[in-house]
C-alpha atoms as a PDB file:
ATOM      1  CA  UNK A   1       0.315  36.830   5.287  1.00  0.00           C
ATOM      2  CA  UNK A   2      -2.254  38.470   7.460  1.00  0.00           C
ATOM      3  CA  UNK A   3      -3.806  36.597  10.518  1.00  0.00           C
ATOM      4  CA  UNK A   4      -7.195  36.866   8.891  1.00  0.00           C
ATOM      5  CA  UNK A   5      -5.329  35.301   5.689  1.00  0.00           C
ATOM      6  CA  UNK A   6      -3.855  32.321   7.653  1.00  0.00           C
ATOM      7  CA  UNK A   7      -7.377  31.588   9.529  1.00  0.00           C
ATOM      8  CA  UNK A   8      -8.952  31.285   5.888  1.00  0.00           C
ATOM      9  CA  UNK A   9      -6.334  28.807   4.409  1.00  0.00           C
ATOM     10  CA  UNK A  10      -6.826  26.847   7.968  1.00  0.00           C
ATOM     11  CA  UNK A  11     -10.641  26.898   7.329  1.00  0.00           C
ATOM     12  CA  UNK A  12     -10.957  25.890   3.891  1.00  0.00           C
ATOM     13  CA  UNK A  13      -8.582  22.952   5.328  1.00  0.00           C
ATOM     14  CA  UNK A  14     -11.626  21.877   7.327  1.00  0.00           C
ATOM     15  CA  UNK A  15      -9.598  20.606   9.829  1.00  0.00           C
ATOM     16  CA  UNK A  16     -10.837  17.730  12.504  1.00  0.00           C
ATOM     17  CA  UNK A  17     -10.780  18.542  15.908  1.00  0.00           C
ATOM     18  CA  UNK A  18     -10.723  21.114  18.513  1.00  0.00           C
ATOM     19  CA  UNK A  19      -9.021  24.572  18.360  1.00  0.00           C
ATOM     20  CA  UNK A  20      -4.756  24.392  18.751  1.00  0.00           C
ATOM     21  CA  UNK A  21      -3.583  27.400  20.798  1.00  0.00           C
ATOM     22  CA  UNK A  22       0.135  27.842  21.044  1.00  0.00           C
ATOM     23  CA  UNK A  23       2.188  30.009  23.539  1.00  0.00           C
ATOM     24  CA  UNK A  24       5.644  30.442  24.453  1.00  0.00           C
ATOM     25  CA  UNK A  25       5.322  29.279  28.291  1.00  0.00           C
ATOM     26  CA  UNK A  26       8.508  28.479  29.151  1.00  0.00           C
ATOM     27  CA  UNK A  27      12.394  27.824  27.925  1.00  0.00           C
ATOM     28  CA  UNK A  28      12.481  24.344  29.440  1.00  0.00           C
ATOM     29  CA  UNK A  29       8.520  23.767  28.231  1.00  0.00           C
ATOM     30  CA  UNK A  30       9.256  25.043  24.838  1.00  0.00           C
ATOM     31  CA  UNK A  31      12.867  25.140  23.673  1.00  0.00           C
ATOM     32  CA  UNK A  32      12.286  28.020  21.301  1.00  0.00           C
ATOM     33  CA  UNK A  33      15.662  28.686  20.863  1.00  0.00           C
ATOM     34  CA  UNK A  34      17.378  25.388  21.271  1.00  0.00           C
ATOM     35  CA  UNK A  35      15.130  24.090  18.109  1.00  0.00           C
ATOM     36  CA  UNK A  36      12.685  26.561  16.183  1.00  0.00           C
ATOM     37  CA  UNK A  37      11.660  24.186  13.574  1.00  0.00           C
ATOM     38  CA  UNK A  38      10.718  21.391  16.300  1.00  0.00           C
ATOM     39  CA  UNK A  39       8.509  24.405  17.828  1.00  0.00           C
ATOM     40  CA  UNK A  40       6.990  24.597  14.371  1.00  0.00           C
ATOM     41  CA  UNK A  41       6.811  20.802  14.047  1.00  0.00           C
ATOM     42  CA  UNK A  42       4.906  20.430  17.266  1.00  0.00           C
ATOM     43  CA  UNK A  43       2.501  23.461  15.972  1.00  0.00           C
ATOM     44  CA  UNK A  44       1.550  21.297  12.677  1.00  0.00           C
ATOM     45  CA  UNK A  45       0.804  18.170  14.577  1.00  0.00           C
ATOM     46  CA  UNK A  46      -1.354  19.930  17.319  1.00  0.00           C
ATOM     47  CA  UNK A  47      -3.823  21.014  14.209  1.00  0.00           C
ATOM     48  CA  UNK A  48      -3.360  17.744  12.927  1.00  0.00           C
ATOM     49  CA  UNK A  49      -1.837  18.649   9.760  1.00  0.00           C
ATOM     50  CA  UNK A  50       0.692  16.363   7.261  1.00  0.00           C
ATOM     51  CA  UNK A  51       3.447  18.390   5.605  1.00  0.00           C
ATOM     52  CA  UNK A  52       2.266  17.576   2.451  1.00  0.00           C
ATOM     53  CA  UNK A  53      -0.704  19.766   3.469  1.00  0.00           C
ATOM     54  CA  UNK A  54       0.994  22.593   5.042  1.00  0.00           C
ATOM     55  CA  UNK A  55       2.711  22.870   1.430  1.00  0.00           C
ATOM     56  CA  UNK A  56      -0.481  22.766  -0.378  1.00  0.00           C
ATOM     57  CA  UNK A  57      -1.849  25.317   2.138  1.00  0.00           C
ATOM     58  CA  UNK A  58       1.409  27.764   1.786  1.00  0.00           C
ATOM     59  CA  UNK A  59       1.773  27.129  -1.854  1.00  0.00           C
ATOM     60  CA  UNK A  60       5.406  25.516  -1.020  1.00  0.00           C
ATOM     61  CA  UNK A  61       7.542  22.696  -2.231  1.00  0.00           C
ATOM     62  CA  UNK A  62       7.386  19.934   0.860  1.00  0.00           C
ATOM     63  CA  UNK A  63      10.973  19.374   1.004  1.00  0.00           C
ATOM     64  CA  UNK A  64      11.026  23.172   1.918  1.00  0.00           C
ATOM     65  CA  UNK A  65       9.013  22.576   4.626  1.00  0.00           C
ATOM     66  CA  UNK A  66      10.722  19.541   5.892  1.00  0.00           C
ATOM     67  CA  UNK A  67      13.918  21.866   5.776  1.00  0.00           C
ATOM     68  CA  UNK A  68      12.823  24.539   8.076  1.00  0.00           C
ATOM     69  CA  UNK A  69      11.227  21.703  10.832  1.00  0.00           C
ATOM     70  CA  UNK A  70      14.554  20.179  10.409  1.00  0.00           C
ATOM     71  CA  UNK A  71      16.292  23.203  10.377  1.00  0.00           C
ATOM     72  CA  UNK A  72      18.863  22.589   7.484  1.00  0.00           C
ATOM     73  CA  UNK A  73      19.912  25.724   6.816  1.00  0.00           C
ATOM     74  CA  UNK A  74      22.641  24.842   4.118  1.00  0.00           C
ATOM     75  CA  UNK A  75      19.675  23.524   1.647  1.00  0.00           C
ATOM     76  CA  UNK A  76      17.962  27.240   1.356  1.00  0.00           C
ATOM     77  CA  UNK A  77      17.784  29.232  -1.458  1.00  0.00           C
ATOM     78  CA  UNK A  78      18.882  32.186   1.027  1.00  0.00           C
ATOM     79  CA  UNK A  79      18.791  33.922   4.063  1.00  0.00           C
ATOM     80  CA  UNK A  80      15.803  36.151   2.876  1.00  0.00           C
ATOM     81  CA  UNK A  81      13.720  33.689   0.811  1.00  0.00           C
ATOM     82  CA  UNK A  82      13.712  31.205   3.722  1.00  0.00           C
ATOM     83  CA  UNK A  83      12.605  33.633   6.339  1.00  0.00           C
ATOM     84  CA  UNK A  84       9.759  34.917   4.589  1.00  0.00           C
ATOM     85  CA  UNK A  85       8.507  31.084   4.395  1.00  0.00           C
ATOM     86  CA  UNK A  86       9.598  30.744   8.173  1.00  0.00           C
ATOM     87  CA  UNK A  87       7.518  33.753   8.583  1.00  0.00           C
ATOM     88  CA  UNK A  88       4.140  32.113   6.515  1.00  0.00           C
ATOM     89  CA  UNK A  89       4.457  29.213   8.174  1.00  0.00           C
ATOM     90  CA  UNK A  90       4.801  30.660  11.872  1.00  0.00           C
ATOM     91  CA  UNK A  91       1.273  32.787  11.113  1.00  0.00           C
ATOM     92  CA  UNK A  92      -0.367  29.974   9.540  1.00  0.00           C
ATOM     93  CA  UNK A  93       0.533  27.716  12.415  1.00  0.00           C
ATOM     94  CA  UNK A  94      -0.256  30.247  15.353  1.00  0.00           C
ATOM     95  CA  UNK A  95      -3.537  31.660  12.989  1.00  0.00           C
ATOM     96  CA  UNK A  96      -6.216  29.982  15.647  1.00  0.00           C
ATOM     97  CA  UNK A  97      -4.708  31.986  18.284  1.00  0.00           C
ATOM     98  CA  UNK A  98      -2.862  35.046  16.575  1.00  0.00           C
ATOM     99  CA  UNK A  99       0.539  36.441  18.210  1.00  0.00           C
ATOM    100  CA  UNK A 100       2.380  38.202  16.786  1.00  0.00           C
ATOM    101  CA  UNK A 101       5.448  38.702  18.980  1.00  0.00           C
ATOM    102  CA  UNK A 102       5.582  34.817  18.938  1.00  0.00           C
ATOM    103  CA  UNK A 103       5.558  34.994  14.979  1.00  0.00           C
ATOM    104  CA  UNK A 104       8.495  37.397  15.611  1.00  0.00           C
ATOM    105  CA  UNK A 105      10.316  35.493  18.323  1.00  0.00           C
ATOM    106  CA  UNK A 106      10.316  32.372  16.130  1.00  0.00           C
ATOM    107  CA  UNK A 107      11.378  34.421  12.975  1.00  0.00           C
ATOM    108  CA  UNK A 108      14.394  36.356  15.084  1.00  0.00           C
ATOM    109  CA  UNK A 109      15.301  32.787  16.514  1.00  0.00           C
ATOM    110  CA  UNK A 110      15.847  31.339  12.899  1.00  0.00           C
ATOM    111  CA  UNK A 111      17.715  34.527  12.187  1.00  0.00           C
ATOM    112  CA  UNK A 112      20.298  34.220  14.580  1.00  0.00           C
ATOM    113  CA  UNK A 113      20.798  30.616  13.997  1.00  0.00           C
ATOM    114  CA  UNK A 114      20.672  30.565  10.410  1.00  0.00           C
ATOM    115  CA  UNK A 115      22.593  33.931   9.797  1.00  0.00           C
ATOM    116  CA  UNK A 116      26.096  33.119  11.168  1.00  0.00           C
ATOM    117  CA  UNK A 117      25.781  29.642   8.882  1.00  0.00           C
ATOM    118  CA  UNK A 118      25.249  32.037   5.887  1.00  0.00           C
ATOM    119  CA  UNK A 119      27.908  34.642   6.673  1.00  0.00           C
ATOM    120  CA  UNK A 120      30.784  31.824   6.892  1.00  0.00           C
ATOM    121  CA  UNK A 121      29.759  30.249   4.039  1.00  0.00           C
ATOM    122  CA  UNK A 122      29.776  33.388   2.582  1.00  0.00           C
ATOM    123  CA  UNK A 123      33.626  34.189   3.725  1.00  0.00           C
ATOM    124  CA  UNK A 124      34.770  30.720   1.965  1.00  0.00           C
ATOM    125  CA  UNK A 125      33.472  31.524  -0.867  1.00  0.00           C
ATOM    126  CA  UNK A 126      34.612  35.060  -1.620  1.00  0.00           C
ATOM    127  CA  UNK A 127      38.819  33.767  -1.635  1.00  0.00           C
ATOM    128  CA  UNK A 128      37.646  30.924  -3.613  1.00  0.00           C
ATOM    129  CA  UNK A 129      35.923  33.600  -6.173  1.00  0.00           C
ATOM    130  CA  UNK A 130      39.363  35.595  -6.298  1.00  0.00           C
ATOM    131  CA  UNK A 131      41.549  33.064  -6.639  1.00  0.00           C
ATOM    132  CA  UNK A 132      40.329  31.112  -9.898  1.00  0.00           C
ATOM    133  CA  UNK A 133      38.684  34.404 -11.393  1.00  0.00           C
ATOM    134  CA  UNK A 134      42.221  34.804 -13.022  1.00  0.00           C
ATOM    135  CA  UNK A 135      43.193  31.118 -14.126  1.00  0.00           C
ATOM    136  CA  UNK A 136      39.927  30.843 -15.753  1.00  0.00           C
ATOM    137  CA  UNK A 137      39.700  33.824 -17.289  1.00  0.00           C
ATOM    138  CA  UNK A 138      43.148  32.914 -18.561  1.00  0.00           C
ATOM    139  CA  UNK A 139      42.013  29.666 -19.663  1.00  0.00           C
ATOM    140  CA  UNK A 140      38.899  30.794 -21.741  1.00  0.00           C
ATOM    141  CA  UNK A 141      41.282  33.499 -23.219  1.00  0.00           C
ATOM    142  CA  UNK A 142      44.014  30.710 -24.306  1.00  0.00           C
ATOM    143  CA  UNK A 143      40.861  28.814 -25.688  1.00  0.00           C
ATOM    144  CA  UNK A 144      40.071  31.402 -28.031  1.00  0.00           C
ATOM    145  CA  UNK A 145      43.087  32.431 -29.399  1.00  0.00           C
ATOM    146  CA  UNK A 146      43.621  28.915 -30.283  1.00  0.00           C
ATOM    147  CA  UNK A 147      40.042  28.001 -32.055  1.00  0.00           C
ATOM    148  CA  UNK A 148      40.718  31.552 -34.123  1.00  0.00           C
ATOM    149  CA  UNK A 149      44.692  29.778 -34.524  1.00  0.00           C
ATOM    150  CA  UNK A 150      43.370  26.308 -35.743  1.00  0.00           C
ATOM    151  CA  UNK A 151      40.322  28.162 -37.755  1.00  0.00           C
ATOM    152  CA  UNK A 152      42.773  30.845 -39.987  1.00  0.00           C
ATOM    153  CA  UNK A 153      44.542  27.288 -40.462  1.00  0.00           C
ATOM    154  CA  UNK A 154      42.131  25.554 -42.122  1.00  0.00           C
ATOM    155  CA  UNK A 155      40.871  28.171 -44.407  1.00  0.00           C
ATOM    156  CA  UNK A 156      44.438  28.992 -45.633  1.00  0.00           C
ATOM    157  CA  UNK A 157      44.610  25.012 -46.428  1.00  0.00           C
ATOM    158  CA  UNK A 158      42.927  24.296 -50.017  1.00  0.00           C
ATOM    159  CA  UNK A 159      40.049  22.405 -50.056  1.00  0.00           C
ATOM    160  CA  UNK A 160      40.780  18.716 -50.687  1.00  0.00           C
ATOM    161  CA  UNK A 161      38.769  16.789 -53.789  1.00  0.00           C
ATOM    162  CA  UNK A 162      36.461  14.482 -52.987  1.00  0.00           C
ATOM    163  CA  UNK A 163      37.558  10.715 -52.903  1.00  0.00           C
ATOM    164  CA  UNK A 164      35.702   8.169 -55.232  1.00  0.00           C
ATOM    165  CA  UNK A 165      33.140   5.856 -53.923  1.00  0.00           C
ATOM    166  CA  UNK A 166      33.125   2.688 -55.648  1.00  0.00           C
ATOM    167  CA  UNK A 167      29.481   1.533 -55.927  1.00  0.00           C
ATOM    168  CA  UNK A 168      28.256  -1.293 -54.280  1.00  0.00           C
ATOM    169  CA  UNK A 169      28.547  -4.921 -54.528  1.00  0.00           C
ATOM    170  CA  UNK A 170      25.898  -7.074 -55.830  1.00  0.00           C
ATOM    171  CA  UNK A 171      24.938  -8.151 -52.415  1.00  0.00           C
ATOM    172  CA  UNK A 172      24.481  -4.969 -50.887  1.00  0.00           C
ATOM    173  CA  UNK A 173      22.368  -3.744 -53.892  1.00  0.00           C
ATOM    174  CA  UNK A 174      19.948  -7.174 -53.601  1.00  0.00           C
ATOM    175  CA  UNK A 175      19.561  -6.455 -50.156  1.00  0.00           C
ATOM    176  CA  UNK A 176      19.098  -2.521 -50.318  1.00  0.00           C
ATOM    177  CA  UNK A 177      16.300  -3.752 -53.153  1.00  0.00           C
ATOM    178  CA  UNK A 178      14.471  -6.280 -50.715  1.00  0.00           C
ATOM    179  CA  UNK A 179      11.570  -4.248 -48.942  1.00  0.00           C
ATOM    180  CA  UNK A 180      12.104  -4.774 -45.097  1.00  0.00           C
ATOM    181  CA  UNK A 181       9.183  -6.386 -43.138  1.00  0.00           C
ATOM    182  CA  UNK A 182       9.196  -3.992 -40.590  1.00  0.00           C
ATOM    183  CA  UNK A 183       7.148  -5.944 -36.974  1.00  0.00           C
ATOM    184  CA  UNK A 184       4.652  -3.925 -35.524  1.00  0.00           C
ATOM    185  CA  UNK A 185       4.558  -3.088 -32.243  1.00  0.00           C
ATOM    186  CA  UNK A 186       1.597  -4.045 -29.744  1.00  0.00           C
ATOM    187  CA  UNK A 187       0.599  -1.557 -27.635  1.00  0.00           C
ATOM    188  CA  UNK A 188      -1.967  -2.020 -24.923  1.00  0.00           C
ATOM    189  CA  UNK A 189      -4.550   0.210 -23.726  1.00  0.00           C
ATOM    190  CA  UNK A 190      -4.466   0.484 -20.331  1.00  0.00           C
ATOM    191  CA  UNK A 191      -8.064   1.727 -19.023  1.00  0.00           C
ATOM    192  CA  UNK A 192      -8.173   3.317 -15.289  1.00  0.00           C
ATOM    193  CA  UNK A 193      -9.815   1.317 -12.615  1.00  0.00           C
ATOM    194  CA  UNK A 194     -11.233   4.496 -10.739  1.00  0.00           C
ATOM    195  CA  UNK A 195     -12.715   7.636 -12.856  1.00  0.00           C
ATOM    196  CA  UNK A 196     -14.771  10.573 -12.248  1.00  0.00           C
ATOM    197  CA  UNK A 197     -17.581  11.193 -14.286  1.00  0.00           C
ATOM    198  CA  UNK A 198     -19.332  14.881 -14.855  1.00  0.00           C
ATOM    199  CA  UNK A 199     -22.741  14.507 -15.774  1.00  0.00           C
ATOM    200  CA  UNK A 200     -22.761  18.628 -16.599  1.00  0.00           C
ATOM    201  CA  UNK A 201     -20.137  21.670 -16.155  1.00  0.00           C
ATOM    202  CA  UNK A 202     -19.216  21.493 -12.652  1.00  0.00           C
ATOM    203  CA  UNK A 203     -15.956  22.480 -10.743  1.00  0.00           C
ATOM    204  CA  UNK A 204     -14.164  20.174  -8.924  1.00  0.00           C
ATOM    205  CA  UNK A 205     -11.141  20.358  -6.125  1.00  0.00           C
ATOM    206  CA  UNK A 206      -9.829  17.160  -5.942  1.00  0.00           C
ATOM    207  CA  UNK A 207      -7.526  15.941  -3.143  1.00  0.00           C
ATOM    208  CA  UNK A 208      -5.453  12.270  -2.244  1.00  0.00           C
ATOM    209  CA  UNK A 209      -6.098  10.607   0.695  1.00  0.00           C
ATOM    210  CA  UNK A 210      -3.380  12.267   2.355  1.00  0.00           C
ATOM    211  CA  UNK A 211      -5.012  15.937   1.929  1.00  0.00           C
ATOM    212  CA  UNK A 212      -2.553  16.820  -1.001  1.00  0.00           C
ATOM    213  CA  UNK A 213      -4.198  19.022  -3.437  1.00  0.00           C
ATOM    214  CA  UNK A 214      -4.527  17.141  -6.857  1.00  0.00           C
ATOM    215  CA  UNK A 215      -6.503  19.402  -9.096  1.00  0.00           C
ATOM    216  CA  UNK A 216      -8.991  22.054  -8.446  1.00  0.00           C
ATOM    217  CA  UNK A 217     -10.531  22.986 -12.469  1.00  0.00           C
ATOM    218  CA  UNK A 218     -13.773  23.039 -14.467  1.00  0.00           C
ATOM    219  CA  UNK A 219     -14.724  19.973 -15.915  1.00  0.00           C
ATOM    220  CA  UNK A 220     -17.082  19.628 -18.868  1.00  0.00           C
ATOM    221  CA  UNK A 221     -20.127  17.391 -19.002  1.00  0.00           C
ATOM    222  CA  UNK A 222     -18.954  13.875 -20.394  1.00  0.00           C
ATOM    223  CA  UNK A 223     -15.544  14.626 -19.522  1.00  0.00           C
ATOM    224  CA  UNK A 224     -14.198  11.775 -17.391  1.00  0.00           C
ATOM    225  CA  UNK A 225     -11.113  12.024 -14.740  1.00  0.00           C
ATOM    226  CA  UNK A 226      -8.684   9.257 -13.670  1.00  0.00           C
ATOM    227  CA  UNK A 227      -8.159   8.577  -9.799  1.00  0.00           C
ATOM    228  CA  UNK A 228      -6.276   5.713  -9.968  1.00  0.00           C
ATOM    229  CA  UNK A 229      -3.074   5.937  -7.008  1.00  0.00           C
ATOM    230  CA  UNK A 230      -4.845   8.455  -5.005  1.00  0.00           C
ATOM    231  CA  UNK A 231      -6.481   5.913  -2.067  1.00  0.00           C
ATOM    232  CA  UNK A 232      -9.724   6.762  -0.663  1.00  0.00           C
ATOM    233  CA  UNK A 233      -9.854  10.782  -1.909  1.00  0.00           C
ATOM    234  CA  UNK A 234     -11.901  13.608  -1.265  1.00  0.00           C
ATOM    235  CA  UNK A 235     -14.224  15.809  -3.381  1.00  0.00           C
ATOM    236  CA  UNK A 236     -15.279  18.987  -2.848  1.00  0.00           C
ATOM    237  CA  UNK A 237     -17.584  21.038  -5.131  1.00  0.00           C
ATOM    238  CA  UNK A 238     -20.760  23.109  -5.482  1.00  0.00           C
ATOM    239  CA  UNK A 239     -22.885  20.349  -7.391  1.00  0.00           C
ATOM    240  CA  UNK A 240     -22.135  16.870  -6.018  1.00  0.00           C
ATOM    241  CA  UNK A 241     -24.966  15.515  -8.116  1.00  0.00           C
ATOM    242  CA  UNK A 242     -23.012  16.390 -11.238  1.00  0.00           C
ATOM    243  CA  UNK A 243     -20.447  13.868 -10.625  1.00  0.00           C
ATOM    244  CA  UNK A 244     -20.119  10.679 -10.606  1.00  0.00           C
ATOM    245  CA  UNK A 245     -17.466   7.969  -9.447  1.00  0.00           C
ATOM    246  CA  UNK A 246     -16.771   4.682 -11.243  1.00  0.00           C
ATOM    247  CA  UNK A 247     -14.919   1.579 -10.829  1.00  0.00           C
ATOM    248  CA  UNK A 248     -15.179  -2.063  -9.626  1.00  0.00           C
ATOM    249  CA  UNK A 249     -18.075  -2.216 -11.352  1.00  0.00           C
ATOM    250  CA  UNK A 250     -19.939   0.283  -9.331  1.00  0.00           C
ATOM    251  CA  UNK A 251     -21.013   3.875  -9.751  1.00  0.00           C
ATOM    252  CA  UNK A 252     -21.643   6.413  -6.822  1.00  0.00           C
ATOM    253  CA  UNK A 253     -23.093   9.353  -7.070  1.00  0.00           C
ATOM    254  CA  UNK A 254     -21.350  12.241  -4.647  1.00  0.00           C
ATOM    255  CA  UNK A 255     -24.399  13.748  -3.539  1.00  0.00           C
ATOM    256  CA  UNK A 256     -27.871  15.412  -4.749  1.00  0.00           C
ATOM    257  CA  UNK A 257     -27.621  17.431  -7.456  1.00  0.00           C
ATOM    258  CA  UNK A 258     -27.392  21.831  -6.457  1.00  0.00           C
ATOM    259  CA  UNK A 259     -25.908  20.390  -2.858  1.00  0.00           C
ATOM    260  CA  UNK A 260     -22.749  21.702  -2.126  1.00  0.00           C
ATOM    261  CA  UNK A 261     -19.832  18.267  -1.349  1.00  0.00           C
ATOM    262  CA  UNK A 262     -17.551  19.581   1.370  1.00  0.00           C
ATOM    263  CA  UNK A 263     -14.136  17.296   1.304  1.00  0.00           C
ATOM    264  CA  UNK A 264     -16.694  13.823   0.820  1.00  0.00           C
ATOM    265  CA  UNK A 265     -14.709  11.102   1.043  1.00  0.00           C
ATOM    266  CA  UNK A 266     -15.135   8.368  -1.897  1.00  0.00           C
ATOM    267  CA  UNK A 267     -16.057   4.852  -0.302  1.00  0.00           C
ATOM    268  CA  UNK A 268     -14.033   1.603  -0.524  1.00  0.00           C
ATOM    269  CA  UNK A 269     -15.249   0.473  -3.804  1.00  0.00           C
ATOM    270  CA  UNK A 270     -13.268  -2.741  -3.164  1.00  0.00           C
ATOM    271  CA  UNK A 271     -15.434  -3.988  -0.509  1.00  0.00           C
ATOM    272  CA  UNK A 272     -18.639  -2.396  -2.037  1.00  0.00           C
ATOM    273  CA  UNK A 273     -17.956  -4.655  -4.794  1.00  0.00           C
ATOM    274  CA  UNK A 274     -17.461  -7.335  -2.303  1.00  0.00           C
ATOM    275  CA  UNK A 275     -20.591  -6.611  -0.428  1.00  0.00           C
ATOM    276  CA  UNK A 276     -22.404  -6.768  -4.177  1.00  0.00           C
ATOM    277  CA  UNK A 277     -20.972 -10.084  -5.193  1.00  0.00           C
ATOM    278  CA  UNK A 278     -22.334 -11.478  -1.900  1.00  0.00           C
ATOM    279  CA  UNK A 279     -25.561  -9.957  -2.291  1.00  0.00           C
ATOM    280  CA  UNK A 280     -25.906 -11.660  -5.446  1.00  0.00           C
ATOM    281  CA  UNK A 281     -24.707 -15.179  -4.401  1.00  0.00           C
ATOM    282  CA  UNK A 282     -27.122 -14.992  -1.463  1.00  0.00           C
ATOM    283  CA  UNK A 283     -29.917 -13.746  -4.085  1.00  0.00           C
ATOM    284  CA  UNK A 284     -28.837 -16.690  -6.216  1.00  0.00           C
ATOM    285  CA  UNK A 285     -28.878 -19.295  -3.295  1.00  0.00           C
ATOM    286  CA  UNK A 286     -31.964 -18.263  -2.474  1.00  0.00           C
ATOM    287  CA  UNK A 287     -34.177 -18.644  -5.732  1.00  0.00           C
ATOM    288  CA  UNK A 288     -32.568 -22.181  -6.520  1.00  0.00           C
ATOM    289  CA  UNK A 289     -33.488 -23.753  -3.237  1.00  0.00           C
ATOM    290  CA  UNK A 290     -36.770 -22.109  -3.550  1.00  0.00           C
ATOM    291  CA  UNK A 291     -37.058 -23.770  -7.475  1.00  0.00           C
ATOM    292  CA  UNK A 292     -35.884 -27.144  -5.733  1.00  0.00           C
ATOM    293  CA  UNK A 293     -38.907 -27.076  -3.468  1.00  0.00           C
ATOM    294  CA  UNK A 294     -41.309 -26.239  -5.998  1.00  0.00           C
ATOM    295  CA  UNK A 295     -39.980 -28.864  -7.946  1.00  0.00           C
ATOM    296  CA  UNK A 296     -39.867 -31.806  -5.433  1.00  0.00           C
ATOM    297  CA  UNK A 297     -43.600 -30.531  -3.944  1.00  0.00           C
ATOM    298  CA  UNK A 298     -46.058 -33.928  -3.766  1.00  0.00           C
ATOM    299  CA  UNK A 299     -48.798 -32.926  -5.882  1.00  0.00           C
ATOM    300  CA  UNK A 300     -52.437 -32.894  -3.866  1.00  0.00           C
ATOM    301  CA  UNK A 301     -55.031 -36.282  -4.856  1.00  0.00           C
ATOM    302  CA  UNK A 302     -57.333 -35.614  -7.338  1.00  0.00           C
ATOM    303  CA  UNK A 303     -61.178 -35.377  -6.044  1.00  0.00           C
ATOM    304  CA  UNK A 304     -62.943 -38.358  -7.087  1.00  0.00           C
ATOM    305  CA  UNK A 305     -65.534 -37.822  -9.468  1.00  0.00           C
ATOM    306  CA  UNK A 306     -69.038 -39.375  -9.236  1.00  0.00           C
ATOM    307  CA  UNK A 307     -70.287 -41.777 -12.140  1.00  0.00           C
ATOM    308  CA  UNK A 308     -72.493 -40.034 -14.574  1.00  0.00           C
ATOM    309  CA  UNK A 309     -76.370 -40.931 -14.451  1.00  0.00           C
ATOM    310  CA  UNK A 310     -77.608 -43.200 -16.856  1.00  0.00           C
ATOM    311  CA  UNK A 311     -79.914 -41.512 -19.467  1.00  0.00           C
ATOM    312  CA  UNK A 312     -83.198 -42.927 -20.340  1.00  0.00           C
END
């Protein structure tokens, strides 16, 4: 991974927050070589990142990451898989400030801790290797012999005629005749509380609440997404008004349609829905004490009216 590489998977992170810069100062400041990975750990909390995200980002399991800060060595695939992902990580960590003779340092540091582990185990394993090479070999060889032994056997035995079945009784015929009621099974259709909606073609990267990528695809118009589990996600794509969340009874539009959405954060539908129940009470409230004081109004007195002139 170049540096130019690591700055654009740190930048499409859109990370919070100033610049990280991170430099070897000191033995006693940084313990390089007393703990690599906690070097690295310290480097993925300065930019504020979760190791589910640094996975996403390096296109790596998370246990692998959580390996390498905790430096157990003994749950690699091998000495040269692991340093090439101690070398990704070390140049996406130190891509705000590039160094490359750090990237180095830390990659020659987890080489000479992690390469004497690996030899050892190595050396136990290669007596172990010689020694039951022969008895197994010896055992698969026995094994085969005696399946061809026990097969020549039963081909040079005549094959035996087939015993009578008596039919069955009456009772067993009845019930073989009965047709079986066979219950059918309910099954419930479970609907999803939170969905997203596209109105038209539109691409969508869609991320949990904790950063973790989720699914980045094309979805067609009228196609509708689940979000249920993933908390308060994000959104990013090049026509927020083309989508659409739903749930709780409310649905939120992510933005104006042609305007690009840029990690938008969906809102707590739970108290939007709250805040709309209340708005309706207080409507509610409102118009019945309003009817009650029409209806308990005094009417005003009737003018009196003057008698009507007599006519001749």
């Amino acid at each position: 991974m170049s540096p130019a590489e690591a700055q654009r998977l740190l930048d499409d992170a859109a990370l919070p927050g100033g610049v990280a810069h991170l430099r070897v100062v000191d033995e006693a400041v940084v313990p390089l070589a007393d703990d690599p990975g906690a070097f690295l750990r310290r480097g993925r909390k300065a930019l504020d990142l979760s190791v589910p995200q640094v996975a996403g980002l390096l296109k790596l399991k998370s246990a692998i990451i959580e390996d390498i800060e905790a430096s157990h060595f003994n749950r690699q695939l091998g000495l040269g898989y692991a340093l090439g992902f101690v070398r990704t990580y070390a140049e996406l960590i130190t891509a705000r400030s590039p160094d490359p003779q750090l990237v180095e340092d830390i990659v020659d540091t987890f080489r000479g801790r992690w390469e004497p582990q690996q030899t050892a185990a190595e050396a136990r394993r290669k007596p172990l290797q010689a020694a039951t090479f022969v008895p197994i070999g010896a055992v698969l060889g026995l094994g085969l012999v005696g399946w061809f032994a026990v097969s020549m056997l039963m081909q040079s035995v005549g094959p035996r005629e087939p015993e009578p079945v008596a039919p069955p009784d009456e009772a067993i015929r009845a019930w073989s005749q009965t047709p079986q009621a066979v219950p059918g099974r309910a099954v419930a259709a479970v609907d999803p509380l939170i969905t997203i909606h596209a109105l038209r073609d539109v691409r969508i990267t869609l991320r949990g609440e904790d950063g973790a990528l989720v699914a980045d695809r094309y979805m067609r118009g009228g196609e509708a997404m689940s979000a249920d589990g993933l908390g308060r996600f994000f959104i990013t794509t090049p026509d927020a008004g083309a989508l659409e969340v739903r749930g709780h009874g409310q649905s939120i539009a992510v933005g104006d349609p042609g305007v690009k959405a840029d990690w938008w954060r969906v809102p707590d539908l739970v108290a939007v829905e709250q805040a709309a129940i209340e708005a309706r009470r207080a409507e509610a409230a409102t118009a019945a004490t309003a009817a009650t004081a029409a209806a308990t109004a005094t009417p005003a007195p009737a003018a009196p009216t003057s008698p009507a002139a007599p006519t001749n």
